[in-house]
PDB file of N, CA and C in Angstrom:
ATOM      1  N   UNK A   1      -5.760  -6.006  19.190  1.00  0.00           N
ATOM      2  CA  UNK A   1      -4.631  -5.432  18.514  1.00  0.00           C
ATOM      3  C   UNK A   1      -4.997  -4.036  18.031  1.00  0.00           C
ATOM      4  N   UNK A   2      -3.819  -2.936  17.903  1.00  0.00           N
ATOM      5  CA  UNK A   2      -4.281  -1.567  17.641  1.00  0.00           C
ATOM      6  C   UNK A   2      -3.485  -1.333  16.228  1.00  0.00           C
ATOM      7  N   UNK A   3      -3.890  -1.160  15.466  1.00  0.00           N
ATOM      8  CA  UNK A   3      -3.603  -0.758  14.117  1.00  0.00           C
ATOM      9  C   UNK A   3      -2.767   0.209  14.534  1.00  0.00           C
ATOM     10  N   UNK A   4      -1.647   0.987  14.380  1.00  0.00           N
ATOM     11  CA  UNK A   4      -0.605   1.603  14.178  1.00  0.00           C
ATOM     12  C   UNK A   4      -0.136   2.037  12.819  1.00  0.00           C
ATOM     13  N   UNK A   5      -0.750   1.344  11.820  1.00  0.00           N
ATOM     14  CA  UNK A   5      -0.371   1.893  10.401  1.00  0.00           C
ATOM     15  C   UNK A   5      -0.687   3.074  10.139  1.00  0.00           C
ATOM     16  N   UNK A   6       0.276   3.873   9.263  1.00  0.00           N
ATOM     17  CA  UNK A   6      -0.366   5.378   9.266  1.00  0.00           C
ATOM     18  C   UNK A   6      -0.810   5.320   7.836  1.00  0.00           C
ATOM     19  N   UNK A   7      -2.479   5.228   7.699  1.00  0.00           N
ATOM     20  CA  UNK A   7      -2.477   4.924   6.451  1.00  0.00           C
ATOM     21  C   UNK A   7      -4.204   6.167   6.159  1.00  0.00           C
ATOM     22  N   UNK A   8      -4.635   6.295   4.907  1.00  0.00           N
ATOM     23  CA  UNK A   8      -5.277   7.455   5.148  1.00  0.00           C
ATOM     24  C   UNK A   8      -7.053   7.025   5.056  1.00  0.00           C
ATOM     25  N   UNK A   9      -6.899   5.293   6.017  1.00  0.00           N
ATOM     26  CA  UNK A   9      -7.765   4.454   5.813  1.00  0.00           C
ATOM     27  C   UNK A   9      -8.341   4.618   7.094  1.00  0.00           C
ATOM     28  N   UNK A  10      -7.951   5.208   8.196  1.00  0.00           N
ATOM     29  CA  UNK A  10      -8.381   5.347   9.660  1.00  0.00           C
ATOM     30  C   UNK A  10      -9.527   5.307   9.737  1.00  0.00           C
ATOM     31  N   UNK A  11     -10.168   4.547  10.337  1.00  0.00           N
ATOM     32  CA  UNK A  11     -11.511   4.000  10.644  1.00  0.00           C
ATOM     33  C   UNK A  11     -12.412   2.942   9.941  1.00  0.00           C
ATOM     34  N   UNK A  12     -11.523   2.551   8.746  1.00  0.00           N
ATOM     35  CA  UNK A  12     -12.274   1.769   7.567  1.00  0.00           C
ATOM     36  C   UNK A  12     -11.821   0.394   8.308  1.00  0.00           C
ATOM     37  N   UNK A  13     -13.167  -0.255   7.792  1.00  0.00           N
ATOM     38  CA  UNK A  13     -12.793  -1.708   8.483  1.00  0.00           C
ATOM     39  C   UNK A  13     -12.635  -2.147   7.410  1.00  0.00           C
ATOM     40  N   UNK A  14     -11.384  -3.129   6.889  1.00  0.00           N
ATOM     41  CA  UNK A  14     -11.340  -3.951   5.795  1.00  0.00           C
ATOM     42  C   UNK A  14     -12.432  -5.023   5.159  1.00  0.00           C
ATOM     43  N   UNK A  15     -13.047  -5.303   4.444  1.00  0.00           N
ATOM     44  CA  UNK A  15     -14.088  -6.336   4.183  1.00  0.00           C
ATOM     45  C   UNK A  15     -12.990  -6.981   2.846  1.00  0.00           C
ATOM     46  N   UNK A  16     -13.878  -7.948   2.323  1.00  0.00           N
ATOM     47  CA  UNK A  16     -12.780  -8.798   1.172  1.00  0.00           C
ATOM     48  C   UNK A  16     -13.859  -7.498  -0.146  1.00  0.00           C
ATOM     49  N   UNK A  17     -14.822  -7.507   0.023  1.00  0.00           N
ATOM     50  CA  UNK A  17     -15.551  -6.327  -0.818  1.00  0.00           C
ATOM     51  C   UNK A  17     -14.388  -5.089  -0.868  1.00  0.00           C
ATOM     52  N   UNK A  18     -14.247  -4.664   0.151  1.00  0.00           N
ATOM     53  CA  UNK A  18     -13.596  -3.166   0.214  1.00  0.00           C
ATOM     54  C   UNK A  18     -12.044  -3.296  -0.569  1.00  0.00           C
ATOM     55  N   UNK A  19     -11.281  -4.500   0.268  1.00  0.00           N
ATOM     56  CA  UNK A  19     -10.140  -5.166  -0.620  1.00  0.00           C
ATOM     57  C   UNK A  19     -10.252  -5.191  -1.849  1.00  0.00           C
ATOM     58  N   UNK A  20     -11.261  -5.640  -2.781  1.00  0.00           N
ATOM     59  CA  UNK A  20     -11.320  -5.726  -3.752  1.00  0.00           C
ATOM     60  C   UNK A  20     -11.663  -4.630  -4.982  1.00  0.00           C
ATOM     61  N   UNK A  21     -12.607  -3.548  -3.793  1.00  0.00           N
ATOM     62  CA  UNK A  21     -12.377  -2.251  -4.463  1.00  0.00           C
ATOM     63  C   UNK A  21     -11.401  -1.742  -4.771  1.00  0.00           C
ATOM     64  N   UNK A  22     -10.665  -1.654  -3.615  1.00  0.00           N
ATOM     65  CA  UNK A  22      -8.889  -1.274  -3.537  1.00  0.00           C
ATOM     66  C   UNK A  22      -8.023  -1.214  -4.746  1.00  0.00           C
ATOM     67  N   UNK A  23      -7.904  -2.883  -5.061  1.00  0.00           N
ATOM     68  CA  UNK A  23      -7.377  -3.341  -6.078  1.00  0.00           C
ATOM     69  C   UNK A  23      -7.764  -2.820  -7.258  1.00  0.00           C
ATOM     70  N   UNK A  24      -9.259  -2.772  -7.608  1.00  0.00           N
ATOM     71  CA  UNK A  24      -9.719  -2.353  -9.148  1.00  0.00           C
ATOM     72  C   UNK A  24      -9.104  -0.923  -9.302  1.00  0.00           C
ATOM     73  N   UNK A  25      -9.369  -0.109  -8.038  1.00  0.00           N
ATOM     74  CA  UNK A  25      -8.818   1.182  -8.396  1.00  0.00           C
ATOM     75  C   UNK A  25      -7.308   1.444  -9.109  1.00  0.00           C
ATOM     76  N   UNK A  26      -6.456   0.562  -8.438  1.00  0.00           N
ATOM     77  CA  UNK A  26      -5.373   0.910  -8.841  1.00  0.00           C
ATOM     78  C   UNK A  26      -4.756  -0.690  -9.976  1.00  0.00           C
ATOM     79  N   UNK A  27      -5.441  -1.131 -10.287  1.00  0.00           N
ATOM     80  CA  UNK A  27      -5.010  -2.477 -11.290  1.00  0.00           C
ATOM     81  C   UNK A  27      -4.302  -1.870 -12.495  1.00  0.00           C
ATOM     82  N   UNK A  28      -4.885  -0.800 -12.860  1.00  0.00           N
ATOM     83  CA  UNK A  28      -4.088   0.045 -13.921  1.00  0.00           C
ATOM     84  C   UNK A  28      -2.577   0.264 -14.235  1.00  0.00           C
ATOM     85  N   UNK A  29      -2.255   0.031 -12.659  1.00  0.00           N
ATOM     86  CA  UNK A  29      -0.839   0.394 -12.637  1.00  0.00           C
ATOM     87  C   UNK A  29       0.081  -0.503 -12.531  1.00  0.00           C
ATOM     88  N   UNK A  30      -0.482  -1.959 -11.963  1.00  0.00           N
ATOM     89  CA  UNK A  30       0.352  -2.753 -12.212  1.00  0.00           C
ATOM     90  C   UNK A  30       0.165  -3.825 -12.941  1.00  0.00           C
ATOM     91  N   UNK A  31       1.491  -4.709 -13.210  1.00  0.00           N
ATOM     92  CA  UNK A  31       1.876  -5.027 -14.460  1.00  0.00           C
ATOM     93  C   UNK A  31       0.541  -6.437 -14.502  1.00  0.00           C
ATOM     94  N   UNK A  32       1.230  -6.730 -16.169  1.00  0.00           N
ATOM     95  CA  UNK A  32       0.015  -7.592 -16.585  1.00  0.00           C
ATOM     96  C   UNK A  32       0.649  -9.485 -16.284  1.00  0.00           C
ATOM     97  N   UNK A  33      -0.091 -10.380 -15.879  1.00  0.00           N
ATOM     98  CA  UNK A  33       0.408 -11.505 -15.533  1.00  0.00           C
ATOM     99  C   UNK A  33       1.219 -12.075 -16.597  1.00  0.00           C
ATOM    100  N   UNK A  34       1.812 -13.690 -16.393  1.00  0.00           N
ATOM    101  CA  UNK A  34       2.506 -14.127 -17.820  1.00  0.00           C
ATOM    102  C   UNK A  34       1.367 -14.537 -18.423  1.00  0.00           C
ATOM    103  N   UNK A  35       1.768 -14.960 -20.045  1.00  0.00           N
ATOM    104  CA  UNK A  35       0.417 -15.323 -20.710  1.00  0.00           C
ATOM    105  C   UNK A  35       0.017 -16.679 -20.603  1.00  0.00           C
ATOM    106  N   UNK A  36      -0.598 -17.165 -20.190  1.00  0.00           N
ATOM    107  CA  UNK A  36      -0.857 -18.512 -19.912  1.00  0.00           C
ATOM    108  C   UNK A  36      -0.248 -19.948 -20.148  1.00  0.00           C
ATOM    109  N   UNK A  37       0.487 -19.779 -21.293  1.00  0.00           N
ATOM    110  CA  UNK A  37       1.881 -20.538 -21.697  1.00  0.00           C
ATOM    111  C   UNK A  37       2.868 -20.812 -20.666  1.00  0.00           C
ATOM    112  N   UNK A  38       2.829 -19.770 -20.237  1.00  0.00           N
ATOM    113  CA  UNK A  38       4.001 -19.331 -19.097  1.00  0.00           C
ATOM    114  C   UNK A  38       4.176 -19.215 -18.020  1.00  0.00           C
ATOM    115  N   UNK A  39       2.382 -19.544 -17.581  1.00  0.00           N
ATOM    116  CA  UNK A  39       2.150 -19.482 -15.609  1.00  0.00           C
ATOM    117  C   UNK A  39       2.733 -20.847 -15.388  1.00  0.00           C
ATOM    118  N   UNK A  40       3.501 -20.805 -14.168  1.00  0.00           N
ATOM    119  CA  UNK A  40       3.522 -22.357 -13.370  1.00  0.00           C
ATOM    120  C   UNK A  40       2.497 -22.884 -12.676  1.00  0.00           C
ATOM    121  N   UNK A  41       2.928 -24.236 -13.209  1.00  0.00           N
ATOM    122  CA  UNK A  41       1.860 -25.057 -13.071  1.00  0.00           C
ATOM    123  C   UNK A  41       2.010 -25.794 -11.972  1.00  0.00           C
ATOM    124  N   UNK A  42       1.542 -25.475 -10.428  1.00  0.00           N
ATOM    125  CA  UNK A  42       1.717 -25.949  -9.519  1.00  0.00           C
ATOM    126  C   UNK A  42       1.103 -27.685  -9.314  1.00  0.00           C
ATOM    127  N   UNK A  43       2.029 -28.189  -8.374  1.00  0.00           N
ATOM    128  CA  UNK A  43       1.507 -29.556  -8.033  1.00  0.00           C
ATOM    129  C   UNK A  43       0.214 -29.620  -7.217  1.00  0.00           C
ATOM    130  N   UNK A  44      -0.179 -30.480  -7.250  1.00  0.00           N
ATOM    131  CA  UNK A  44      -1.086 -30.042  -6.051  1.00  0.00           C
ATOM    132  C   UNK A  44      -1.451 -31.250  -5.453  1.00  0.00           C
ATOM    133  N   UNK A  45      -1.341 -31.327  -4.248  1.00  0.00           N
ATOM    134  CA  UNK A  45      -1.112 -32.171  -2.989  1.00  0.00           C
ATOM    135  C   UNK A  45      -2.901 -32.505  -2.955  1.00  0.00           C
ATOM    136  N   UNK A  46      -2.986 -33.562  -2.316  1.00  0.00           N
ATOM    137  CA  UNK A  46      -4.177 -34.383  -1.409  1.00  0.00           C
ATOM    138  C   UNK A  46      -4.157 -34.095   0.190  1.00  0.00           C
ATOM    139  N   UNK A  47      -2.874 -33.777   0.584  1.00  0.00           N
ATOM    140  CA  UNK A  47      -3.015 -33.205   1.937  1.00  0.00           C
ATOM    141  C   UNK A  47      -1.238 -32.369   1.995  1.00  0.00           C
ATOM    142  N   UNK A  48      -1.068 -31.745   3.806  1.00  0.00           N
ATOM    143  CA  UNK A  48       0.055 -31.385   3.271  1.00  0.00           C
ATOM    144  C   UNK A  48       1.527 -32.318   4.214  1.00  0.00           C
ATOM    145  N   UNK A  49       1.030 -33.811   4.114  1.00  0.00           N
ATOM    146  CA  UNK A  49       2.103 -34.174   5.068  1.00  0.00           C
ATOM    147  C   UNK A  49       3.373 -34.341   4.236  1.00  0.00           C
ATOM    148  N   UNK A  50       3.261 -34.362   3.126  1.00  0.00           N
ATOM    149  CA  UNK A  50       4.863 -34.081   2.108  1.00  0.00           C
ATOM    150  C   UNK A  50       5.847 -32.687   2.328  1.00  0.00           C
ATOM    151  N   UNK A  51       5.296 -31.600   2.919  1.00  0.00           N
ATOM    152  CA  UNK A  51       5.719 -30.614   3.042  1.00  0.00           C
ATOM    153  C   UNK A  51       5.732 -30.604   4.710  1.00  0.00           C
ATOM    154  N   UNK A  52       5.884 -31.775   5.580  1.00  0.00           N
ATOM    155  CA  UNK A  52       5.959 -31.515   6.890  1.00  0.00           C
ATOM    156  C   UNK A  52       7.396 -31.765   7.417  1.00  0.00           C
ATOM    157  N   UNK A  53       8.088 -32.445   6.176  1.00  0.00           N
ATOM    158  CA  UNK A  53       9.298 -32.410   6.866  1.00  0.00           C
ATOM    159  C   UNK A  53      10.277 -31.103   6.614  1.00  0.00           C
TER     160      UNK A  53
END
């Protein structure tokens, strides 16, 4: 596959390291999560044949 994005990243290979640089740089700018009161509290399955239909 050929990357086509015009982005000013040309030649950088993504790593989950580099991703994560990414993010710290700009975390500043976006917003702050809910406060813990307020996150949903997902179910959480043993496998996923409930969600196969």
């Amino acid at each position: 596959m050929i990357d086509t994005h015009p982005t000013p990243y040309k030649g950088v290979i993504p790593t989950p390291t580099w991703a994560f640089r990414q993010y710290e740089r700009i975390r500043h700018w976006l917003p702050d999560g809910l406060p813990m009161d307020q996150r949903p509290n997902p179910q959480l399955l043993d496998n996923l044949l409930p969600l196969a239909n």
